[in-house]
N, C-alpha and C. Protein backbone atom coordinates (compact mmCIF):
# COMPACT_ATOMS: atom_id res chain seq x y z
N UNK A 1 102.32 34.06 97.97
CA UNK A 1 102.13 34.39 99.38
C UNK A 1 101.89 35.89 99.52
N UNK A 2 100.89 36.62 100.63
CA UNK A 2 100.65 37.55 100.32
C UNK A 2 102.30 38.43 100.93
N UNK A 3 102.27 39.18 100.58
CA UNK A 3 103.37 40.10 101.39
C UNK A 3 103.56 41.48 101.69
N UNK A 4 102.39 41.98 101.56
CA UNK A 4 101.88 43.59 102.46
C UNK A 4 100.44 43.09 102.85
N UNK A 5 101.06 43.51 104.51
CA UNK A 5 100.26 43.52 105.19
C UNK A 5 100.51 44.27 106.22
N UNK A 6 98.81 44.65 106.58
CA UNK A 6 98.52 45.85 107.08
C UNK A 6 97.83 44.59 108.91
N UNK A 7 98.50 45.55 110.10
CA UNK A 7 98.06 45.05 111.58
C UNK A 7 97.46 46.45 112.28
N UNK A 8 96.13 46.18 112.55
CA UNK A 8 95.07 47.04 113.09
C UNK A 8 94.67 46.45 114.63
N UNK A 9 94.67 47.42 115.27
CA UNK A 9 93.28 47.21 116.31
C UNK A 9 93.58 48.42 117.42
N UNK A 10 92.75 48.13 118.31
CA UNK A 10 92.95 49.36 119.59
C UNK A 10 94.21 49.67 120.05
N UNK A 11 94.41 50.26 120.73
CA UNK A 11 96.07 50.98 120.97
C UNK A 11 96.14 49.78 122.41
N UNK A 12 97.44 49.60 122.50
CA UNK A 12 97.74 48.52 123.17
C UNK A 12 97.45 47.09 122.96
N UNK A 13 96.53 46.91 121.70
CA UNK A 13 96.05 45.33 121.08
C UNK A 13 97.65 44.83 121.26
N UNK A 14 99.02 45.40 120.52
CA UNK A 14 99.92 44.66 120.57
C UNK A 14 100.35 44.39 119.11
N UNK A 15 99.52 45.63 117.99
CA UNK A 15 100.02 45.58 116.75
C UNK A 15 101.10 45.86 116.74
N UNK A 16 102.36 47.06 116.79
CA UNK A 16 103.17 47.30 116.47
C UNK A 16 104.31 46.61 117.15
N UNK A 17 103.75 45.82 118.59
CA UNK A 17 104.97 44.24 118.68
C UNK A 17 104.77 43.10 117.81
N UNK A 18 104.05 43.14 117.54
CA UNK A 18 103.51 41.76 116.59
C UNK A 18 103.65 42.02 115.13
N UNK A 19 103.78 43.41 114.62
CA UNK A 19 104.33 44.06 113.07
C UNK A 19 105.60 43.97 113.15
N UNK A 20 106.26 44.26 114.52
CA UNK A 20 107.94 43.90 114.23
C UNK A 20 108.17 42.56 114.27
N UNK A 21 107.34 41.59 114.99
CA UNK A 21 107.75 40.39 115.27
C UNK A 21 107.50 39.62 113.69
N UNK A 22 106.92 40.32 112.89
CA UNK A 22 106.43 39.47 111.63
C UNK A 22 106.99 39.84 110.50
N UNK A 23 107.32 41.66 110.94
CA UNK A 23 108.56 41.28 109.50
C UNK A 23 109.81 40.75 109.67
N UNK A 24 110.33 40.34 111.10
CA UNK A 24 111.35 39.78 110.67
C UNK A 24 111.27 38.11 110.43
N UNK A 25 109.99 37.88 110.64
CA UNK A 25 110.15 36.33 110.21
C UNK A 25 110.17 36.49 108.94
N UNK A 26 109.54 37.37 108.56
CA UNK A 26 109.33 37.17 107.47
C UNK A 26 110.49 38.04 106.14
N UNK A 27 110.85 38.69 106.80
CA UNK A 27 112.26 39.24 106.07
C UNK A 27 111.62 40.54 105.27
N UNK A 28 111.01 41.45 105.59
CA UNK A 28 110.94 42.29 104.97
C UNK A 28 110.49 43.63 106.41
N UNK A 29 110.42 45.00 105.40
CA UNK A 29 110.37 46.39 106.42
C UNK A 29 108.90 46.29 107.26
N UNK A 30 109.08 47.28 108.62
CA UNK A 30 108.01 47.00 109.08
C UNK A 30 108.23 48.80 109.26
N UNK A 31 106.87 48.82 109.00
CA UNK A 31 106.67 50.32 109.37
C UNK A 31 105.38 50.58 110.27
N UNK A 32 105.52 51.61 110.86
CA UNK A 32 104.27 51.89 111.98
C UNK A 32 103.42 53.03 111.97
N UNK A 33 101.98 53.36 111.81
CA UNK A 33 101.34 54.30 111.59
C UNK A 33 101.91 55.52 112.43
N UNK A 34 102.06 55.45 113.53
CA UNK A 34 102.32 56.42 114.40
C UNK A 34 104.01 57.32 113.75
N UNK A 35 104.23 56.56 113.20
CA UNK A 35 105.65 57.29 112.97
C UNK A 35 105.23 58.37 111.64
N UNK A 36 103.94 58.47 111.06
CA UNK A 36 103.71 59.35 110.05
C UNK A 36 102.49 60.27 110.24
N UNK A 37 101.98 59.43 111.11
CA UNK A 37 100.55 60.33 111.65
C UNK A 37 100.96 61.50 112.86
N UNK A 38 102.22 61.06 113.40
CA UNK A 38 102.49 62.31 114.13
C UNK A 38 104.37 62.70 114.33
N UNK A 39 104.29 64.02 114.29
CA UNK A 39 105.73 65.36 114.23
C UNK A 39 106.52 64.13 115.41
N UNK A 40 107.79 64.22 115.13
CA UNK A 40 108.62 63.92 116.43
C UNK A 40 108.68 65.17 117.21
N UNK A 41 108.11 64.59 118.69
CA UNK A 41 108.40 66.10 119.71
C UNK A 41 108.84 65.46 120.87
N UNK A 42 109.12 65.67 121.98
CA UNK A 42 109.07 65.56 123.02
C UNK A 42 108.72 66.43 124.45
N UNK A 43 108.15 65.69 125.13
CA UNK A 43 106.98 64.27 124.43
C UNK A 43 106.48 63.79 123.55
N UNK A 44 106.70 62.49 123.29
CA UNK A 44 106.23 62.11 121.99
C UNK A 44 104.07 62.36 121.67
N UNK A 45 104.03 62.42 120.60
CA UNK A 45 102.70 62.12 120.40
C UNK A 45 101.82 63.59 120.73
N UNK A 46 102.48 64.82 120.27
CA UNK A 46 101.53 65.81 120.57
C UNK A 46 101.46 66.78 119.64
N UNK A 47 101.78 66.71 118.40
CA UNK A 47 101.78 67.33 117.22
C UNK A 47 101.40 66.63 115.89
N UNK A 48 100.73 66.36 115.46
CA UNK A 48 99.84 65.84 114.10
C UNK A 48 100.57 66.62 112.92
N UNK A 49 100.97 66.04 112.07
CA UNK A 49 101.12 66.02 110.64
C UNK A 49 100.05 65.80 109.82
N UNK A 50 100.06 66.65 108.97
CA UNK A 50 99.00 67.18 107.78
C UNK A 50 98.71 65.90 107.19
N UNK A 51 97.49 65.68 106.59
CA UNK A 51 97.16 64.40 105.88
C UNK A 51 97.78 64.14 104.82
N UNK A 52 98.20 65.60 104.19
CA UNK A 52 98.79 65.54 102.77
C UNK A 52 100.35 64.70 102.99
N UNK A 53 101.11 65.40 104.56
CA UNK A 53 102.78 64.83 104.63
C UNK A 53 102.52 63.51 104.97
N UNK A 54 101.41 62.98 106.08
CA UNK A 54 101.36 61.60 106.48
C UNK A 54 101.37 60.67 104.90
N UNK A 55 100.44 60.61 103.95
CA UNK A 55 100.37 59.95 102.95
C UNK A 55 101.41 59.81 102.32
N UNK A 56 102.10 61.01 101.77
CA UNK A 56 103.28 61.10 100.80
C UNK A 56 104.96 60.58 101.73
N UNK A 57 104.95 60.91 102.92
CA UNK A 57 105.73 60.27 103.23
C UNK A 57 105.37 58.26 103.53
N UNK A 58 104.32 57.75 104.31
CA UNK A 58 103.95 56.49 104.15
C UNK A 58 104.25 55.97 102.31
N UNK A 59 103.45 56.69 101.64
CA UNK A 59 103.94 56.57 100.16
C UNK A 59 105.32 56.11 99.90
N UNK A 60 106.27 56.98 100.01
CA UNK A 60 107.76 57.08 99.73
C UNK A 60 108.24 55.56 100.67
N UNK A 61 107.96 55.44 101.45
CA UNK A 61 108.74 54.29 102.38
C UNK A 61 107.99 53.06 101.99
N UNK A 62 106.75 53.03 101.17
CA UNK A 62 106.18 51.36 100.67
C UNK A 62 106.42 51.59 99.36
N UNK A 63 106.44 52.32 98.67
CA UNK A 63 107.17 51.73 97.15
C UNK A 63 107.87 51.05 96.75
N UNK A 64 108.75 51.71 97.37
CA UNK A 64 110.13 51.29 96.79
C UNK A 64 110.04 49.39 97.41
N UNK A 65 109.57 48.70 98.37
CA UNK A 65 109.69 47.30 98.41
C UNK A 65 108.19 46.75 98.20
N UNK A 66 108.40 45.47 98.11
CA UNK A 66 107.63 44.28 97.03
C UNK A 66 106.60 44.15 98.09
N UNK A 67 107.40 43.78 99.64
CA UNK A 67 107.03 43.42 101.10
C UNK A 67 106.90 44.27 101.83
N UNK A 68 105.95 44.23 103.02
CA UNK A 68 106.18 44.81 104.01
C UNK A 68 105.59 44.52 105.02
N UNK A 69 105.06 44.85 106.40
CA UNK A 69 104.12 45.13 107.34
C UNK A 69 103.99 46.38 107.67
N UNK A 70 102.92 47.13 107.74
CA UNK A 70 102.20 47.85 108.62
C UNK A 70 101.65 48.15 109.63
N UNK A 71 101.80 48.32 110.34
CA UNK A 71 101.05 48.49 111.84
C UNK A 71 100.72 49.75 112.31
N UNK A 72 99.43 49.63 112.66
CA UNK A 72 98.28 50.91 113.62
C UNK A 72 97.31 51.16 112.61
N UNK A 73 96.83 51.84 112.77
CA UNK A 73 95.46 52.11 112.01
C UNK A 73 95.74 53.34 111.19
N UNK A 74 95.30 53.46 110.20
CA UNK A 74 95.67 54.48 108.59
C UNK A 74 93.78 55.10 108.53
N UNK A 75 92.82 54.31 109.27
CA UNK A 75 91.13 54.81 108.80
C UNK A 75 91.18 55.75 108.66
N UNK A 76 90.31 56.29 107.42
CA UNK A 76 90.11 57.96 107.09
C UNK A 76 91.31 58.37 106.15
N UNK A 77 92.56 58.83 106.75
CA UNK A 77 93.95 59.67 106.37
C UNK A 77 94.48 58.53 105.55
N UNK A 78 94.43 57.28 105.54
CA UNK A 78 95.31 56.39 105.02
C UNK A 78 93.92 55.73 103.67
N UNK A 79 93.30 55.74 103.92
CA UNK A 79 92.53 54.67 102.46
C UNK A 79 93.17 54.81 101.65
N UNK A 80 93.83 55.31 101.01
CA UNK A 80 94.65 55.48 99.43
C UNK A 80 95.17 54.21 99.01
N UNK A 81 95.70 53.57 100.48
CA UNK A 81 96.44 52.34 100.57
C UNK A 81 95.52 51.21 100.48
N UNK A 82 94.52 51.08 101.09
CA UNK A 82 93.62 49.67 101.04
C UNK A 82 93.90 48.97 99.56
N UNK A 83 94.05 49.55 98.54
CA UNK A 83 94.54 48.12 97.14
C UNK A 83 95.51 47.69 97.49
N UNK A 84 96.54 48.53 98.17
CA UNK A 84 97.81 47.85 98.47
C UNK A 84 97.66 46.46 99.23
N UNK A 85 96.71 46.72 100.10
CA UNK A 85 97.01 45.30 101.18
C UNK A 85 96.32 43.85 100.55
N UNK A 86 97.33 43.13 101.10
CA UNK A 86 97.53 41.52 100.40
C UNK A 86 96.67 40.80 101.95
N UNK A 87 96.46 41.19 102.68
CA UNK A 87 95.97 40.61 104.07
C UNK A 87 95.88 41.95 105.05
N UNK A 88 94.88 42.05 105.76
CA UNK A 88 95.00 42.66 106.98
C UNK A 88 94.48 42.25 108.12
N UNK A 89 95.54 42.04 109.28
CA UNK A 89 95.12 41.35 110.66
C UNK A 89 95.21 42.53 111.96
N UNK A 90 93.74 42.22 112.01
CA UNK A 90 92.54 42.68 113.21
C UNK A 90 93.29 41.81 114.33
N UNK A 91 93.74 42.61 115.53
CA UNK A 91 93.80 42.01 116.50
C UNK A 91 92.96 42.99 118.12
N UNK A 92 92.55 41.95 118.40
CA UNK A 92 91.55 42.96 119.83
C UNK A 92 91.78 41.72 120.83
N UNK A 93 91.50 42.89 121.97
CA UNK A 93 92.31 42.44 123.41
C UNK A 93 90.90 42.82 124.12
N UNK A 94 90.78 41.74 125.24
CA UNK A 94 89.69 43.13 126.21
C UNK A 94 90.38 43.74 126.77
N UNK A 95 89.49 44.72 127.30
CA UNK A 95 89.42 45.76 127.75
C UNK A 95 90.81 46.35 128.80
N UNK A 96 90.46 45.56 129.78
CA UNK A 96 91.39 45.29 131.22
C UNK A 96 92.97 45.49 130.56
N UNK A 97 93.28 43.93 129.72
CA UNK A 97 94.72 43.60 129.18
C UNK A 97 94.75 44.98 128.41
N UNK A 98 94.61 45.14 127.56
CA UNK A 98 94.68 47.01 127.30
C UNK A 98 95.49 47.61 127.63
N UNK A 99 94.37 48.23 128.85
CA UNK A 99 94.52 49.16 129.61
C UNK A 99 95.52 49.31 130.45
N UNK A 100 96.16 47.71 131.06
CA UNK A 100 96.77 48.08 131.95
C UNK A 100 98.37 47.49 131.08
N UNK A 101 98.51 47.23 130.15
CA UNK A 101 99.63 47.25 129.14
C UNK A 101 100.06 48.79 128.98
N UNK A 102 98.69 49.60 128.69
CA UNK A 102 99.03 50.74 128.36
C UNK A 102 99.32 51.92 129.41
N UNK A 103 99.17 51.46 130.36
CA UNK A 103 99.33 52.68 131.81
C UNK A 103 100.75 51.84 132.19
N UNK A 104 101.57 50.60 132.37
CA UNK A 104 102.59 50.04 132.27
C UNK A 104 103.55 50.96 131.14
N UNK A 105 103.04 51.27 129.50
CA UNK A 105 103.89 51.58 128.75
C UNK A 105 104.06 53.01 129.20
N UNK A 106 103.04 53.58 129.64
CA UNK A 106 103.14 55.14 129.49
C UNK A 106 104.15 54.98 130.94
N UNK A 107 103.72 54.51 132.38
CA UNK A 107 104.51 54.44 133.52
C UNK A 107 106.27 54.87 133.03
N UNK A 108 106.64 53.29 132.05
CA UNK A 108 108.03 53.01 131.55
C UNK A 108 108.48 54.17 130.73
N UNK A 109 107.29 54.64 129.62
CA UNK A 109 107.88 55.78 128.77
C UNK A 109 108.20 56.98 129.79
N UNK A 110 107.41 57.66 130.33
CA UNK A 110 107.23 58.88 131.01
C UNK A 110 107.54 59.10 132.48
N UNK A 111 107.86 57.75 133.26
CA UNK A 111 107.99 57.55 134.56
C UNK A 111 106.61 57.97 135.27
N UNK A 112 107.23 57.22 136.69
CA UNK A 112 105.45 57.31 137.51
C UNK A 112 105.37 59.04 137.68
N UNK A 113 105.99 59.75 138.68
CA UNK A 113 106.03 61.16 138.68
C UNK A 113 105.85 61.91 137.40
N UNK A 114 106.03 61.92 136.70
CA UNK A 114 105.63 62.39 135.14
C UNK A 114 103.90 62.83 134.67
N UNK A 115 103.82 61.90 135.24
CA UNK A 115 102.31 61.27 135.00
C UNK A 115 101.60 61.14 136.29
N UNK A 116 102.20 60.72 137.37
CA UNK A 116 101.18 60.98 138.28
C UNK A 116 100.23 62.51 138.74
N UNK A 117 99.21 62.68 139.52
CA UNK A 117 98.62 63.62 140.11
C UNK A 117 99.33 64.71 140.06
N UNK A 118 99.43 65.92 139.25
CA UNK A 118 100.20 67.07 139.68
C UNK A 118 101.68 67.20 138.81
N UNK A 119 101.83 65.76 138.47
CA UNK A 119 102.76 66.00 137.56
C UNK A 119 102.65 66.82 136.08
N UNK A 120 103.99 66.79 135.23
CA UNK A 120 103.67 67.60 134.32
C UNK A 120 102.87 66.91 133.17
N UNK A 121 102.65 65.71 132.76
CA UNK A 121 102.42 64.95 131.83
C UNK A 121 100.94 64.24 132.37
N UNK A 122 100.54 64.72 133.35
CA UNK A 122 99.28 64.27 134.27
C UNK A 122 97.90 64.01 133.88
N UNK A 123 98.04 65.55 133.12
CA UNK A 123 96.48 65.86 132.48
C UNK A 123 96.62 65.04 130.86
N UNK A 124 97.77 64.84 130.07
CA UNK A 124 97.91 64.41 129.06
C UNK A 124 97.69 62.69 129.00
N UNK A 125 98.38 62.36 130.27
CA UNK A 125 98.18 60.70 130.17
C UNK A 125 96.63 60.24 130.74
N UNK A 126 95.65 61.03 131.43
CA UNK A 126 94.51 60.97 131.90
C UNK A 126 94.08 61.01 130.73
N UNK A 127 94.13 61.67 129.83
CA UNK A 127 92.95 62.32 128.41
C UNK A 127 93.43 60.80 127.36
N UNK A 128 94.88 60.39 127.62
CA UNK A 128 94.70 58.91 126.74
C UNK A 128 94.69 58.06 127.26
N UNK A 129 94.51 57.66 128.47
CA UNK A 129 93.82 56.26 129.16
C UNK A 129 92.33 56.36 128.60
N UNK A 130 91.71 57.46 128.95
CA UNK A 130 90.35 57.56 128.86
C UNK A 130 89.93 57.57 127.31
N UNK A 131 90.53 58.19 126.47
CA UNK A 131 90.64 57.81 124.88
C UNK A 131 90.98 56.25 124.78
N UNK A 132 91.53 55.55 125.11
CA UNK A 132 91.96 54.24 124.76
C UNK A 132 90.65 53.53 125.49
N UNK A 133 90.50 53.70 126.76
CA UNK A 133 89.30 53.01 127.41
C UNK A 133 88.17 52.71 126.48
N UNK A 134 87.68 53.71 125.47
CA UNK A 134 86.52 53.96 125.13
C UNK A 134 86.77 53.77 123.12
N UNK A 135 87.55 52.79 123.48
CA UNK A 135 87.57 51.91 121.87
C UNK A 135 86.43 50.88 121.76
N UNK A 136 86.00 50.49 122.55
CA UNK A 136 85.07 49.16 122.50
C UNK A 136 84.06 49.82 122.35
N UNK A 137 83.34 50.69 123.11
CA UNK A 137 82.08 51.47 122.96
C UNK A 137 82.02 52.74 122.35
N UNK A 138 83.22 53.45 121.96
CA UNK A 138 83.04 54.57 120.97
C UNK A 138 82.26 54.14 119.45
N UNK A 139 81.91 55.38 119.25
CA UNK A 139 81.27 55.51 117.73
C UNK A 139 81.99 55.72 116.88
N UNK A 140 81.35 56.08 116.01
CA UNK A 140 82.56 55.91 114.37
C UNK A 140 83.59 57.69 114.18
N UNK A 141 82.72 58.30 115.46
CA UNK A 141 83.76 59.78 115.30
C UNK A 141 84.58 59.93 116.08
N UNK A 142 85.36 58.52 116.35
CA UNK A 142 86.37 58.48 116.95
C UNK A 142 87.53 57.00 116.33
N UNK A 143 88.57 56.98 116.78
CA UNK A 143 89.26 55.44 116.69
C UNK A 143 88.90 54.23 117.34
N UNK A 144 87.76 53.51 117.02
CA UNK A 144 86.51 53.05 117.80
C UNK A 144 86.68 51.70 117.32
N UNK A 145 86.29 50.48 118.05
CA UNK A 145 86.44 48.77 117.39
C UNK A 145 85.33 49.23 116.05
N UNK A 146 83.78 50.54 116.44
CA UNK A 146 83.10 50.03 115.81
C UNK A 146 83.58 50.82 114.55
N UNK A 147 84.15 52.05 114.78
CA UNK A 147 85.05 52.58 113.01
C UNK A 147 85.48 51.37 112.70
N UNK A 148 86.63 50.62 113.04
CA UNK A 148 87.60 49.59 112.43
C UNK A 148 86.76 48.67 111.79
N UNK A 149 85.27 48.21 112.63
CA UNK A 149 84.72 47.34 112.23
C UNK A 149 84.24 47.51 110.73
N UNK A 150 83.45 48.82 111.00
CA UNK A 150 83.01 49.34 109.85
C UNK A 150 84.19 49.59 108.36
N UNK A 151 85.21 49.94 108.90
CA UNK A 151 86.56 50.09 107.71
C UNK A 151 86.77 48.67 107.44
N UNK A 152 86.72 47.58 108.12
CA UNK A 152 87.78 46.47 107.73
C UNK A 152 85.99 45.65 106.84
N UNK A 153 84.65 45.76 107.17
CA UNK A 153 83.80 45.39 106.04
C UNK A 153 83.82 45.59 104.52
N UNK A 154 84.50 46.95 104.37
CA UNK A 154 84.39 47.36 102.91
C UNK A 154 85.79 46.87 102.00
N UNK A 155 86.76 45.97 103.16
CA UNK A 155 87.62 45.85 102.63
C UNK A 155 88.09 44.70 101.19
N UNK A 156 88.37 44.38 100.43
CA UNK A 156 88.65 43.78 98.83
C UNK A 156 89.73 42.37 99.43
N UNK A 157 90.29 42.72 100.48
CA UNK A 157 91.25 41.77 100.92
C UNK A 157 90.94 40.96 102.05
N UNK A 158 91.40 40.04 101.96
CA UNK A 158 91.11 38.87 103.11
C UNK A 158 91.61 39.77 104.60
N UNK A 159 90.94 39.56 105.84
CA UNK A 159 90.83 39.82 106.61
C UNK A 159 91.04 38.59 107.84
N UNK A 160 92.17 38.63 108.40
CA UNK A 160 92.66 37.77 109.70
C UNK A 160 91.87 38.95 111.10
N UNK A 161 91.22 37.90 111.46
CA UNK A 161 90.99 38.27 112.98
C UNK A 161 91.71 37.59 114.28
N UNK A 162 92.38 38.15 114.61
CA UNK A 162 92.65 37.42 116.00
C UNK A 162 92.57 38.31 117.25
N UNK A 163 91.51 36.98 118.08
CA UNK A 163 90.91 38.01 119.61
C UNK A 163 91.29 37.12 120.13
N UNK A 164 91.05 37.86 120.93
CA UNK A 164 91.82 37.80 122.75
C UNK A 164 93.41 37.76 122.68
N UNK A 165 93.91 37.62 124.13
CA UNK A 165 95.23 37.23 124.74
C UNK A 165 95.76 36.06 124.23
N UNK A 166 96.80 35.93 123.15
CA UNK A 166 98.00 35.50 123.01
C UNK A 166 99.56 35.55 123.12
N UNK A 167 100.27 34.55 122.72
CA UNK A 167 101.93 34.79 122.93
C UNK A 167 101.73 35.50 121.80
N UNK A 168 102.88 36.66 121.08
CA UNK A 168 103.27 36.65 120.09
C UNK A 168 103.58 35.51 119.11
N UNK A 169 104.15 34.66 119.61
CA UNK A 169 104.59 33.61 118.96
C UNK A 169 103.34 32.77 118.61
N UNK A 170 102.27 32.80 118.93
CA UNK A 170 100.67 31.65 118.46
C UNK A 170 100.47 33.15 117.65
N UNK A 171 100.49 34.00 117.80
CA UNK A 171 99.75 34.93 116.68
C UNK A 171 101.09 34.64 115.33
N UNK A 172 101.91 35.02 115.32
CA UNK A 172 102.95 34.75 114.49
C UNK A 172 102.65 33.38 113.64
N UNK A 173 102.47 32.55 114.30
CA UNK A 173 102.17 30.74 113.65
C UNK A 173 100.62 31.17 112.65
N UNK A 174 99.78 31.61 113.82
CA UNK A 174 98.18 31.71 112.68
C UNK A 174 98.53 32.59 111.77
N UNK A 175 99.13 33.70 111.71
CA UNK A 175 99.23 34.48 110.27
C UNK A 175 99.72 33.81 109.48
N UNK A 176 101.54 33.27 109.67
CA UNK A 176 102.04 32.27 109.10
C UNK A 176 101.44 31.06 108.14
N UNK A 177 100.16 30.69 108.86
CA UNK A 177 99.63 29.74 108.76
C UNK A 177 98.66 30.30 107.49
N UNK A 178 98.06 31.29 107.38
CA UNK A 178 96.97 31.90 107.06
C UNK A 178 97.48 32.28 105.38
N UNK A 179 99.02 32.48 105.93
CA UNK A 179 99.23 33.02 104.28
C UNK A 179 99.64 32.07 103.73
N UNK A 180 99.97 30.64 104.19
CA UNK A 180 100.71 29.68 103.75
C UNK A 180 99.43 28.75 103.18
N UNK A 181 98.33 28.52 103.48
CA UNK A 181 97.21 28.28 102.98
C UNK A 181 96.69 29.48 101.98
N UNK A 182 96.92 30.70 101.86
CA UNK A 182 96.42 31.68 100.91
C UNK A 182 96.98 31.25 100.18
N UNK A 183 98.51 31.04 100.08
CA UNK A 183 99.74 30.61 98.86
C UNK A 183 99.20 29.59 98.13
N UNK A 184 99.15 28.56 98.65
CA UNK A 184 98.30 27.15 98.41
C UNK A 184 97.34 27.16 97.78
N UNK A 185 96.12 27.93 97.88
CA UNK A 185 95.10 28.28 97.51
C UNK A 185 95.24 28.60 95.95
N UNK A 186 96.07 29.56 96.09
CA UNK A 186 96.40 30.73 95.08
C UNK A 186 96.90 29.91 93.91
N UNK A 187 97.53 28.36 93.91
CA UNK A 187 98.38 27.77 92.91
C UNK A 187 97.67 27.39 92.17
């Protein structure tokens, strides 16, 4: 059965609920791009770590186990890893479900005043709605469906797609499902 695997797609797809929801079915660590691609600050998310610390620390935390999940996107800074992965699942949302997941998360993270008009966090949450908006139609010099598209073609490993709006729990069953037929396969 495979057991590193890597969960990709646009910000708000719902990888890093669906990376926690799968390692614990599945009993092993789940780790998340964002926790190496960027400094803890607060506010979160406004200081970038060097490509050299992102790798070597991601490094240090998948060695040492057999298993794992991954979640967010590694394109570019992360390839080192692509032999590692045993499966990687593509998940995309339109547009709308997104967007308004993600102005909900930022609302809850940062509060409405935070972020609203004039607030202090105002101009920062405007610049990533509008970055997230423009995943479907961005180009490859950005975090774009069509980069991912283009990264997840060259990939050596089987590739799960799942689109549109689901429970966690029907995405959980098709992976489930996906590696339990890979296993099968594999005998």
């Amino acid at each position: 059965m495979a057991t590193r695997l890597h969960l990709l797609g646009a910000s708000g797809s719902g990888t890093t609920t669906l990376g926690r929801a799968l390692a614990r079915r599945l009993g092993c660590p789940h780790l998340d791009t964002d926790d190496y691609f960027w400094l803890p600050t607060n506010p979160p998310f406004q200081q970038q770590r060097s490509r050299a610390e992102r790798q070597a620390l991601l490094q240090a935390d998948l060695l040492p186990h057999d298993a794992w999940v991954l979640s967010g996107s590694l394109c570019g800074w992360g390839d080192m890893f692509i032999p590692w992965f045993d499966l990687v699942v593509f998940l995309w949302l339109p547009p709308e479900i997104r967007l308004a997941r993600l102005k909900e998360r930022e609302r809850r993270r940062y509060g409405d005043e935070a972020i609203a008009p004039g607030g202090p966090l105002h101009e920062g949450h405007t610049a990533f709605m509008a970055w997230a908006a423009s995943y479907d139609d961005g180009g490859l010099e950005v975090r774009s469906r069509r980069l991912h598209e283009q990264w997840l073609s060259a990939l050596r490993c089987p590739v799960l797609r799942l689109l549109g709006a689901r429970r966690v729990e029907e995405h959980l069953e098709q992976i489930t499902q996906h590696l339990s037929q890979s296993s099968a396969q594999a005998l």
